[in-house]
C-alpha atoms as a PDB file:
ATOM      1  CA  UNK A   1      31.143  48.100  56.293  1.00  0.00           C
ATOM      2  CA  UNK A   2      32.341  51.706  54.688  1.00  0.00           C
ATOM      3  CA  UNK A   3      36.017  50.008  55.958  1.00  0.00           C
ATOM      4  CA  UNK A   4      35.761  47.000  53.749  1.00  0.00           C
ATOM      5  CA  UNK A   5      33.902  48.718  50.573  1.00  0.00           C
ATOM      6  CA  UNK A   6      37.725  50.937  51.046  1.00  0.00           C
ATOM      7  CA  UNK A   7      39.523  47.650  51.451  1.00  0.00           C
ATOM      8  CA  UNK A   8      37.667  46.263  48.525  1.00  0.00           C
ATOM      9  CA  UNK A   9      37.934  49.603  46.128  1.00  0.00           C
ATOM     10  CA  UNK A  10      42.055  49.822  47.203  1.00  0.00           C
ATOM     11  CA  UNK A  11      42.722  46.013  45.788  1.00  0.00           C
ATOM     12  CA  UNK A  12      40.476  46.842  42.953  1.00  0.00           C
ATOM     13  CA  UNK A  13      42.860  49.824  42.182  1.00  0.00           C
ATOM     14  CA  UNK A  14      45.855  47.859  42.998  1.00  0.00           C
ATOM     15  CA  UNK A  15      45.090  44.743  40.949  1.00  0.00           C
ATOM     16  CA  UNK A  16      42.964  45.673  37.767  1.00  0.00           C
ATOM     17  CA  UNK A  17      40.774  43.033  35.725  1.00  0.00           C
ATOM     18  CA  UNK A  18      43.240  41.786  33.148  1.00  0.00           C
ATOM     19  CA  UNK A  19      46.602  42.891  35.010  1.00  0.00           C
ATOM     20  CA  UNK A  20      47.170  39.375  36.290  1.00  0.00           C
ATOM     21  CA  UNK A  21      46.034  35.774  35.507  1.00  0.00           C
ATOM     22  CA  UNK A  22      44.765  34.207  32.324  1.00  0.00           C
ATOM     23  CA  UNK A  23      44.824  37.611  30.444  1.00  0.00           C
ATOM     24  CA  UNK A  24      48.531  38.240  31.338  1.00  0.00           C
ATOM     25  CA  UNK A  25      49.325  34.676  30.698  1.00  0.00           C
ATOM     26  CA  UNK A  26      47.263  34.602  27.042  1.00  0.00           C
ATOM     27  CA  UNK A  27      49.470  37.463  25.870  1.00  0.00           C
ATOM     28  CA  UNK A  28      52.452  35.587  26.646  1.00  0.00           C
ATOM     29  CA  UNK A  29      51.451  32.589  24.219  1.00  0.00           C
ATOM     30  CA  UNK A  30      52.967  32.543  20.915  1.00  0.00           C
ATOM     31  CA  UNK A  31      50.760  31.599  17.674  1.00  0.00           C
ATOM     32  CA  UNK A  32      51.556  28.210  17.229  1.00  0.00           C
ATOM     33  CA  UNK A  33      50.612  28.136  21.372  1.00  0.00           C
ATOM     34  CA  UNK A  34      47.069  29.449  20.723  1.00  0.00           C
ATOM     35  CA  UNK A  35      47.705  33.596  20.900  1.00  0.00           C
ATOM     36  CA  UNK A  36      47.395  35.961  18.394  1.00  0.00           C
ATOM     37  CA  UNK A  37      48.787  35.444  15.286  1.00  0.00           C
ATOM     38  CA  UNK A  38      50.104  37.231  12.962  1.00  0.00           C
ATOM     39  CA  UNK A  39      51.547  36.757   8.764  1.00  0.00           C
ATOM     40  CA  UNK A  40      53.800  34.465   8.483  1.00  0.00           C
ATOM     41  CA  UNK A  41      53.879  33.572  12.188  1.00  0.00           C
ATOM     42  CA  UNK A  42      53.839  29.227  12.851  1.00  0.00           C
ATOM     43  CA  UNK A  43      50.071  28.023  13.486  1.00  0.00           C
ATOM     44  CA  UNK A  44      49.211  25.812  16.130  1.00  0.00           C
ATOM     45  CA  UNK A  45      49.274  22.941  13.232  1.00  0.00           C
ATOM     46  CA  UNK A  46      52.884  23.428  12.149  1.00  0.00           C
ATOM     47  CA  UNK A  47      52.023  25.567   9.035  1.00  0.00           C
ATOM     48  CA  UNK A  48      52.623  29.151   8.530  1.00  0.00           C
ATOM     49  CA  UNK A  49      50.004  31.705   8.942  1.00  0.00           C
ATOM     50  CA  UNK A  50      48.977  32.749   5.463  1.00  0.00           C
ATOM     51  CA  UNK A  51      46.020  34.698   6.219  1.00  0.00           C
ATOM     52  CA  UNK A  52      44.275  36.922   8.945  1.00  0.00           C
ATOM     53  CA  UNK A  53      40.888  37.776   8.408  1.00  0.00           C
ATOM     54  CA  UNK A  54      39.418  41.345   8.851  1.00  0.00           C
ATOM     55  CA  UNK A  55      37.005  43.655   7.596  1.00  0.00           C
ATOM     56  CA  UNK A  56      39.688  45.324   5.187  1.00  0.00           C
ATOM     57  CA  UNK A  57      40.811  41.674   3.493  1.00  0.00           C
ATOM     58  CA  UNK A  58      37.338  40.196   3.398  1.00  0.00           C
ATOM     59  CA  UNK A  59      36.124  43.832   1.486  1.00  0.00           C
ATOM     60  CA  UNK A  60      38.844  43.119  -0.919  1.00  0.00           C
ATOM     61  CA  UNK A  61      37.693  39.449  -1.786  1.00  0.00           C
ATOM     62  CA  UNK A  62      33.964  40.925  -1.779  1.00  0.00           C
ATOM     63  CA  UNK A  63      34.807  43.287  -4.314  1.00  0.00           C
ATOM     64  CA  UNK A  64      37.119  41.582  -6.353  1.00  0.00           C
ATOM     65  CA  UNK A  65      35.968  37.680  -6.821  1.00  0.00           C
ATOM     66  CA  UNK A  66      32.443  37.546  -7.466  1.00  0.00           C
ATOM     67  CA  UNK A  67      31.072  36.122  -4.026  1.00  0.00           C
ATOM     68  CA  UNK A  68      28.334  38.596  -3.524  1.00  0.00           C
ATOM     69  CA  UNK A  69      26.597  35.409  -1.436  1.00  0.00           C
ATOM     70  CA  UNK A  70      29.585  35.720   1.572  1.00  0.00           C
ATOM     71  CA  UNK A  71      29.042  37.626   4.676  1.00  0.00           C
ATOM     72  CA  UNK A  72      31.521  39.129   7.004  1.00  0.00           C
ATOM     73  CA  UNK A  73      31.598  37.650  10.658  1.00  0.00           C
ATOM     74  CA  UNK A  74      34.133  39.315  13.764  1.00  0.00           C
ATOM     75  CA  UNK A  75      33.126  35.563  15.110  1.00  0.00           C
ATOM     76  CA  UNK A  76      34.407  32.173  14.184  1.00  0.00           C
ATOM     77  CA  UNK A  77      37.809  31.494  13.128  1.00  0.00           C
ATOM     78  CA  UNK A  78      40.641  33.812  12.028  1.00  0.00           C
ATOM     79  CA  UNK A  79      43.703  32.427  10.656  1.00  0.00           C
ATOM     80  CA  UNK A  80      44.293  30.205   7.845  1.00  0.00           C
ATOM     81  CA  UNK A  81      47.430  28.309   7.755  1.00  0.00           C
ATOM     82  CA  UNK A  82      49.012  26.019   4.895  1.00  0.00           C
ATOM     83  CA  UNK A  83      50.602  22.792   5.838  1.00  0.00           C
ATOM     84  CA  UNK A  84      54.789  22.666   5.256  1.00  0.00           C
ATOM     85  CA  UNK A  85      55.734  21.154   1.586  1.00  0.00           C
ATOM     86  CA  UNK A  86      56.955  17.893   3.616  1.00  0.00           C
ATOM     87  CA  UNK A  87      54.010  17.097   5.207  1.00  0.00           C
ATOM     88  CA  UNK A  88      53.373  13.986   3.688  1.00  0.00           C
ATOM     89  CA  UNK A  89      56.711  12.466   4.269  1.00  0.00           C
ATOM     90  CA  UNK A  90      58.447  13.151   1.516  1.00  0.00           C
ATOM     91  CA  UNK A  91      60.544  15.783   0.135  1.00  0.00           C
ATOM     92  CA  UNK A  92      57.943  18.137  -1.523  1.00  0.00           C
ATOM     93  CA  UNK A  93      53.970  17.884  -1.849  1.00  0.00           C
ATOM     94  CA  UNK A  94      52.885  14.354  -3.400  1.00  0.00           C
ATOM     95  CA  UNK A  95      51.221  14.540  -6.866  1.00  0.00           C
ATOM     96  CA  UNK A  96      47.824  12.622  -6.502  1.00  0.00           C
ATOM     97  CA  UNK A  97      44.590  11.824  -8.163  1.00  0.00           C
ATOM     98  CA  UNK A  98      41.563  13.828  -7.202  1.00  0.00           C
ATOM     99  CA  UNK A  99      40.034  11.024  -6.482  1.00  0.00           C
ATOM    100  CA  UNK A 100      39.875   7.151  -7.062  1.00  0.00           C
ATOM    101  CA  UNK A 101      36.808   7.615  -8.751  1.00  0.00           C
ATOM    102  CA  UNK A 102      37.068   8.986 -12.362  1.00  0.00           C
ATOM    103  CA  UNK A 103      33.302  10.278 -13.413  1.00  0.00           C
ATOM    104  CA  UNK A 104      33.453  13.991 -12.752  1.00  0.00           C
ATOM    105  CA  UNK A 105      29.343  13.477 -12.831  1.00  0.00           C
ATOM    106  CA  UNK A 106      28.845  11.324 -10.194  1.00  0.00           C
ATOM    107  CA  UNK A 107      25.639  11.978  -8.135  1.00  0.00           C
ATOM    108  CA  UNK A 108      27.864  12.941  -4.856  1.00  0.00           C
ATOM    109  CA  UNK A 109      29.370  15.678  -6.565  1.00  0.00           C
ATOM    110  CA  UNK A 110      26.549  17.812  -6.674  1.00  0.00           C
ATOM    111  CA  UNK A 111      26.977  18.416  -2.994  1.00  0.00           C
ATOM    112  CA  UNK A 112      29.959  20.123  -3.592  1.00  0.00           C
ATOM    113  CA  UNK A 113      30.475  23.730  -3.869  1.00  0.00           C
ATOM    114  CA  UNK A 114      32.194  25.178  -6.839  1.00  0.00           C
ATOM    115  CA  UNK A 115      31.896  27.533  -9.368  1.00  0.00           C
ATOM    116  CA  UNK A 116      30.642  28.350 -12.742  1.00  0.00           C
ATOM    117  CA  UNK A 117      32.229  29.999 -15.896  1.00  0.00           C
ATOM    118  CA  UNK A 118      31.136  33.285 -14.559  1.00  0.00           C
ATOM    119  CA  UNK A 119      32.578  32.718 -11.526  1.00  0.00           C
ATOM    120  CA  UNK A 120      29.744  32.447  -8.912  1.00  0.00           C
ATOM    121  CA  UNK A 121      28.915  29.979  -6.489  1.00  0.00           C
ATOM    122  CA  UNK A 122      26.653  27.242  -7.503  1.00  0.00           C
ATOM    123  CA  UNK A 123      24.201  26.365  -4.658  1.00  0.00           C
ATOM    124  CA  UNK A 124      24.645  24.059  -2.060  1.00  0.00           C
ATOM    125  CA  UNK A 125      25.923  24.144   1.523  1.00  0.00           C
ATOM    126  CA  UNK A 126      24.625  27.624   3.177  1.00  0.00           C
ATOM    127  CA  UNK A 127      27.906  29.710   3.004  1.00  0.00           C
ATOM    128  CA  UNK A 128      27.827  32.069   6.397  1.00  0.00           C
ATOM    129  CA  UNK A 129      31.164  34.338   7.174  1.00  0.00           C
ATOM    130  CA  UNK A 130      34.400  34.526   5.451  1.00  0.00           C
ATOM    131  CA  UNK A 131      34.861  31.957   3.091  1.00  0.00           C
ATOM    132  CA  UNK A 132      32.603  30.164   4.970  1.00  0.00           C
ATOM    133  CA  UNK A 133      35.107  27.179   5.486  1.00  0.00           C
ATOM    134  CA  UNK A 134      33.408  25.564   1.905  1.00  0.00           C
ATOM    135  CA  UNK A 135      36.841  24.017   2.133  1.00  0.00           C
ATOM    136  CA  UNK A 136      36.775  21.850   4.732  1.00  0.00           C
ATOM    137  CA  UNK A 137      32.918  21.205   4.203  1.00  0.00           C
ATOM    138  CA  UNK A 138      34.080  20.229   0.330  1.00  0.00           C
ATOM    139  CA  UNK A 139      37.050  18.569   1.445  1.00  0.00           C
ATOM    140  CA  UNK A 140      34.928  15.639   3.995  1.00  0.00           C
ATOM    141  CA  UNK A 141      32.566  15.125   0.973  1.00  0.00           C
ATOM    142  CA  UNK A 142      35.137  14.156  -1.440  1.00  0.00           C
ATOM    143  CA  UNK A 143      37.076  12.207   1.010  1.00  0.00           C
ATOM    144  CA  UNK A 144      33.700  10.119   1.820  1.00  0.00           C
ATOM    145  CA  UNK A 145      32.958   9.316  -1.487  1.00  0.00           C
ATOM    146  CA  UNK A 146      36.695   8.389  -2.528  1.00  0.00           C
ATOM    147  CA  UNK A 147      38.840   5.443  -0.790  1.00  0.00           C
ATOM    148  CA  UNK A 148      42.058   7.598  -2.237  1.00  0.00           C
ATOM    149  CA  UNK A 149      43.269  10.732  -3.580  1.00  0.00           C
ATOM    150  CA  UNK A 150      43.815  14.525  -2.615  1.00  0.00           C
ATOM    151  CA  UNK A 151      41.092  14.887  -0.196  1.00  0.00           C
ATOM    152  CA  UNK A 152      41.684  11.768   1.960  1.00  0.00           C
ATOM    153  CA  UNK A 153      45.259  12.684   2.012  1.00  0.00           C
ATOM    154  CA  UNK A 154      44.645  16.100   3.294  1.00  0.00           C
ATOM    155  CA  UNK A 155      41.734  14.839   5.714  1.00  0.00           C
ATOM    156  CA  UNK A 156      44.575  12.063   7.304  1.00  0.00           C
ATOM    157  CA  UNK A 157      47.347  14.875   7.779  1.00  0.00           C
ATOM    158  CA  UNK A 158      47.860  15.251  11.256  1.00  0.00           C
ATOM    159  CA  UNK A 159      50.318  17.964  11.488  1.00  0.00           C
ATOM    160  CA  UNK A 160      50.968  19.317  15.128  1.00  0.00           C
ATOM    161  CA  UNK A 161      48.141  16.727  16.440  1.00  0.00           C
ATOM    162  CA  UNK A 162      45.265  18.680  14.413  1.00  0.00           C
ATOM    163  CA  UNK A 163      42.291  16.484  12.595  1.00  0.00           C
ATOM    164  CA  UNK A 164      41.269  19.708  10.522  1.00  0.00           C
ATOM    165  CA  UNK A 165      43.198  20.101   7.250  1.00  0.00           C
ATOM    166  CA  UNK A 166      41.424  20.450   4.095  1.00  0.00           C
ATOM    167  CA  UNK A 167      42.278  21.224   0.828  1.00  0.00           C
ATOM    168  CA  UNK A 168      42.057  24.714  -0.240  1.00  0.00           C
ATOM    169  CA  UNK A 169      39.141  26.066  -2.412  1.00  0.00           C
ATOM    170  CA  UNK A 170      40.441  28.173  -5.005  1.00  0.00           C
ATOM    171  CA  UNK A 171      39.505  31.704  -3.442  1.00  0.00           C
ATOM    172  CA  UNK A 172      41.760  30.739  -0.138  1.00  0.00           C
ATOM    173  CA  UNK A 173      44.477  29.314  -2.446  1.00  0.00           C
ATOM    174  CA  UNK A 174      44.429  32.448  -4.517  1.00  0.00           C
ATOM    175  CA  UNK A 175      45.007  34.081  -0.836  1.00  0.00           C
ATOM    176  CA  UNK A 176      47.972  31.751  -0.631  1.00  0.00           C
ATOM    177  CA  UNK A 177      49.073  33.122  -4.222  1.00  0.00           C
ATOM    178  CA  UNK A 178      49.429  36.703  -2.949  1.00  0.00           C
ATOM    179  CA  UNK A 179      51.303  35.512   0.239  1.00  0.00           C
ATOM    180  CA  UNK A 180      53.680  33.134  -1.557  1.00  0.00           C
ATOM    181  CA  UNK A 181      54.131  35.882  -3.744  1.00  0.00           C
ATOM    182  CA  UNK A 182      55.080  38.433  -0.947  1.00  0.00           C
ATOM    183  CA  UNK A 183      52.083  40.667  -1.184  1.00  0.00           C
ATOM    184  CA  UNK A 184      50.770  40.097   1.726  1.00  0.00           C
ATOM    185  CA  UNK A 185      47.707  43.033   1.426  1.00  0.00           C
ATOM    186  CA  UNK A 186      46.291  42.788  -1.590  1.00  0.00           C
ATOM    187  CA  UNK A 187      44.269  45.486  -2.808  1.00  0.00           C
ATOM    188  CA  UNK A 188      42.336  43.677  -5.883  1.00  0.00           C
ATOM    189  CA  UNK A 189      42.017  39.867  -6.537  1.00  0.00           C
ATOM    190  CA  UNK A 190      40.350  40.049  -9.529  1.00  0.00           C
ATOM    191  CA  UNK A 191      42.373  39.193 -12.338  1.00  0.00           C
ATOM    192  CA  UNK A 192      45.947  36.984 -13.389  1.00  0.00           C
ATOM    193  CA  UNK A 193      47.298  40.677 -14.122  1.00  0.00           C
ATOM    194  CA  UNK A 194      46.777  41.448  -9.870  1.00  0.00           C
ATOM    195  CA  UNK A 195      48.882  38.324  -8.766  1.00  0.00           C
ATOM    196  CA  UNK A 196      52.516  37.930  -8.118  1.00  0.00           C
ATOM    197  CA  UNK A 197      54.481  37.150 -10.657  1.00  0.00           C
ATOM    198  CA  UNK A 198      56.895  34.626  -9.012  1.00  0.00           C
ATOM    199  CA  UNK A 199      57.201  33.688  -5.469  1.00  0.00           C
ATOM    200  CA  UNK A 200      59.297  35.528  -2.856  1.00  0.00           C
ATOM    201  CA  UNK A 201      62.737  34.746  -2.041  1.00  0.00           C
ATOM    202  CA  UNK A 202      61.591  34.332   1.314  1.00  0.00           C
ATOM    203  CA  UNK A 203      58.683  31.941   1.132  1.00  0.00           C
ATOM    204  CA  UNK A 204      60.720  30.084  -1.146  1.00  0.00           C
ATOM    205  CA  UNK A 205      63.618  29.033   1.167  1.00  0.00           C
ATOM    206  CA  UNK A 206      61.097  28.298   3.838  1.00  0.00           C
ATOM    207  CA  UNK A 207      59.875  24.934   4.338  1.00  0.00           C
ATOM    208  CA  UNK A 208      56.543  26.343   3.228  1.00  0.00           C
ATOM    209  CA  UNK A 209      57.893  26.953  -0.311  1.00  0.00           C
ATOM    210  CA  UNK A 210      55.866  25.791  -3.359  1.00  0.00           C
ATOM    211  CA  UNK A 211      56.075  24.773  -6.765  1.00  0.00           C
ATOM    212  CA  UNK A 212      55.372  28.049  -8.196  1.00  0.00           C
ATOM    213  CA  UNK A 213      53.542  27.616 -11.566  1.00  0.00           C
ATOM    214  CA  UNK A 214      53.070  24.422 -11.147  1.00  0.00           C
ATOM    215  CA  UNK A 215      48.681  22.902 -10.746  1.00  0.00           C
ATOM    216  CA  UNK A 216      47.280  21.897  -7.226  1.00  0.00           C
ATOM    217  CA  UNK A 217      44.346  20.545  -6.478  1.00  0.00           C
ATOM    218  CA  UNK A 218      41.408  22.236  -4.890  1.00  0.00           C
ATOM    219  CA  UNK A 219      37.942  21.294  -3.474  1.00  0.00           C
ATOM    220  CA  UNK A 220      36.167  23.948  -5.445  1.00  0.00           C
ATOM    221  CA  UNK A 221      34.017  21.945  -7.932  1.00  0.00           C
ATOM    222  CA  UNK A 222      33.542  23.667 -11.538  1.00  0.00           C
ATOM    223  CA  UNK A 223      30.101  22.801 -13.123  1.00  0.00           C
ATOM    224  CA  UNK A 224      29.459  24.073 -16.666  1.00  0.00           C
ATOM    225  CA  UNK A 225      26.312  25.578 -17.501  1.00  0.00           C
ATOM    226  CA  UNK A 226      25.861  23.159 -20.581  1.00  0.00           C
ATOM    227  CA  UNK A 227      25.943  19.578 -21.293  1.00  0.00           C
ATOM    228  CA  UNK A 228      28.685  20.064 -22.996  1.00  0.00           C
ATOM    229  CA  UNK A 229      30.775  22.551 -21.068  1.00  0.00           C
ATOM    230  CA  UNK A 230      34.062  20.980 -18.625  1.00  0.00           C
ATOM    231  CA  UNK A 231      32.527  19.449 -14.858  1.00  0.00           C
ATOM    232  CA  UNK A 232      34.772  18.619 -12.754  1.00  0.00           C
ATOM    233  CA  UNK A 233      37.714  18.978 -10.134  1.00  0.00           C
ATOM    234  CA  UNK A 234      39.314  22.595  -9.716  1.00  0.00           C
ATOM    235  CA  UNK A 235      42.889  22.936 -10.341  1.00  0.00           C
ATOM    236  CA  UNK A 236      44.918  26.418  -9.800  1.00  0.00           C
ATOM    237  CA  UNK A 237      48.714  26.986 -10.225  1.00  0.00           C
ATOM    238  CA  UNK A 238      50.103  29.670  -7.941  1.00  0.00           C
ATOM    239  CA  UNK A 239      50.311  32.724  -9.805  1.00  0.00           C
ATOM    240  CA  UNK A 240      47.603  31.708 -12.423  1.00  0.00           C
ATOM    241  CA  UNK A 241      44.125  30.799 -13.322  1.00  0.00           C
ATOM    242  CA  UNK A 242      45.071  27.975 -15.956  1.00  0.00           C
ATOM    243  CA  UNK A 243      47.200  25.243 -14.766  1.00  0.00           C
ATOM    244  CA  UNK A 244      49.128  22.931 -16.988  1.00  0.00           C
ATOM    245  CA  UNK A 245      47.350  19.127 -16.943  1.00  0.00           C
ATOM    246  CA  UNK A 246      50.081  17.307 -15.501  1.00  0.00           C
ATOM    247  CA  UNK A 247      49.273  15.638 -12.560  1.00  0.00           C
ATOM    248  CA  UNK A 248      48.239  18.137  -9.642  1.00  0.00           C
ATOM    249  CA  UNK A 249      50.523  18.354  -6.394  1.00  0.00           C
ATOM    250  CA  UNK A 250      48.719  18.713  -2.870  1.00  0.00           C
ATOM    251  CA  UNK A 251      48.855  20.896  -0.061  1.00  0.00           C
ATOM    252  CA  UNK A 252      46.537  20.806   2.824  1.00  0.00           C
ATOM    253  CA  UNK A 253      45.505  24.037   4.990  1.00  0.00           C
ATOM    254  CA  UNK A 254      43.436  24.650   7.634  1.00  0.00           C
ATOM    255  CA  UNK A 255      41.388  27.714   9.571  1.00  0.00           C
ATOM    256  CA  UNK A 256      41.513  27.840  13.245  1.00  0.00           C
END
């Protein structure tokens, strides 16, 4: 018996937990195979990584956007990743409609998360961890109630053989701002004065590059607090707050 327990304690010695098998293998796997990932590394979907989440990043949004009603969470997802600027076949993003159906006040929408001129969360959907994935939850209502637009576009992408893009809401496309831009630690996210000015040289001869300036669509919903205040779909330009009103391009992400 005291011969084995040796036997037994040698091999333990020999062969540590972790030394061998699936942890040496899962350290081997790249992003875009399902291992850690890291800025700017390829997701699993095809898009670039454009976001890790941490204590450190998710203390900055706390502190400098208003959402006292999000939590920090070690567990769930991540990584957010944005979709390449051909992913719907063509050259660049496609400019689309919101959504087929034009009333901004139709009953539906009051499912959907937004924001208000003071910039806090209207209630709705609970919103537990980081960001609480209020895009993708957005993102399925819109695309239920509408036979075409932005949503359903983003909710039929299929890049690398995922069935989870969403559009953005506009605090994880003002994340995609700051990485665009090449700052990829912000250490406020406050204002228009704390973004990039233009996007990198880098980003934009990827295939990830954007139309800098320019309005996209997201599934943040903006209710007024007055009849006769503005309700309706969120728009952001990369790089500022108040996009022009021609027609919105589309980009799909998605957390994993």
């Amino acid at each position: 018996m005291k011969r084995a327990r040796l036997v037994l304690a040698l091999i333990a010695i020999a062969f540590p937990l972790g030394a061998s098998g699936a942890s040496a293998v899962d350290e081997t796997l790249t992003c875009a195979q399902g291992g850690i990932c890291n800025l700017g590394d390829i997701g699993p979907g095809g898009g670039v990584v454009f976001y890790v989440r941490s204590e450190k990043s998710f203390f900055v949004w706390k502190n400098g956007n208003a959402e006292p009603d999000l939590v920090y969470s070690a567990n769930g997802w991540k990584y957010l990743e944005v979709a390449p600027k051909n992913w719907s076949g063509g050259k660049n993003d496609p400019q689309l409609s919101w959504c087929n159906v034009d009333n901004p006040r139709a009953s539906w929408t009051k499912e959907l998360q937004g924001r208000d001129w003071y910039n806090k969360w209207a209630p709705g959907k609970d919103q537990s961890g980081f960001f609480a994935s209020t895009g993708f939850g957005n993102t399925e209502i819109i695309a239920k109630n509408c036979k075409s637009g932005a949503a359903t576009a983003a909710r039929k992408y299929r890049g690398g053989g995922k069935t989870d893009w969403y559009l953005p809401r506009d605090t994880e496309f003002k994340q995609l701002t700051f990485f665009a831009g090449g700052n990829f630690e912000p250490t406020s996210t406050c204002c228009i004065k704390d973004f990039p000015k233009k996007q990198s040289a880098t980003f934009a001869a990827s295939e990830h590059a954007v139309n800098w300036g320019r309005p996209y669509w997201v599934s943040s919903f903006v209710f007024g607090k007055n009849a006769n205040q503005f309700q309706g779909q969120g728009r952001m330009s990369l790089g500022s707050n108040s996009p022009s009103d021609s027609t919105p391009f589309v980009r799909p992400i998605r957390a994993f």
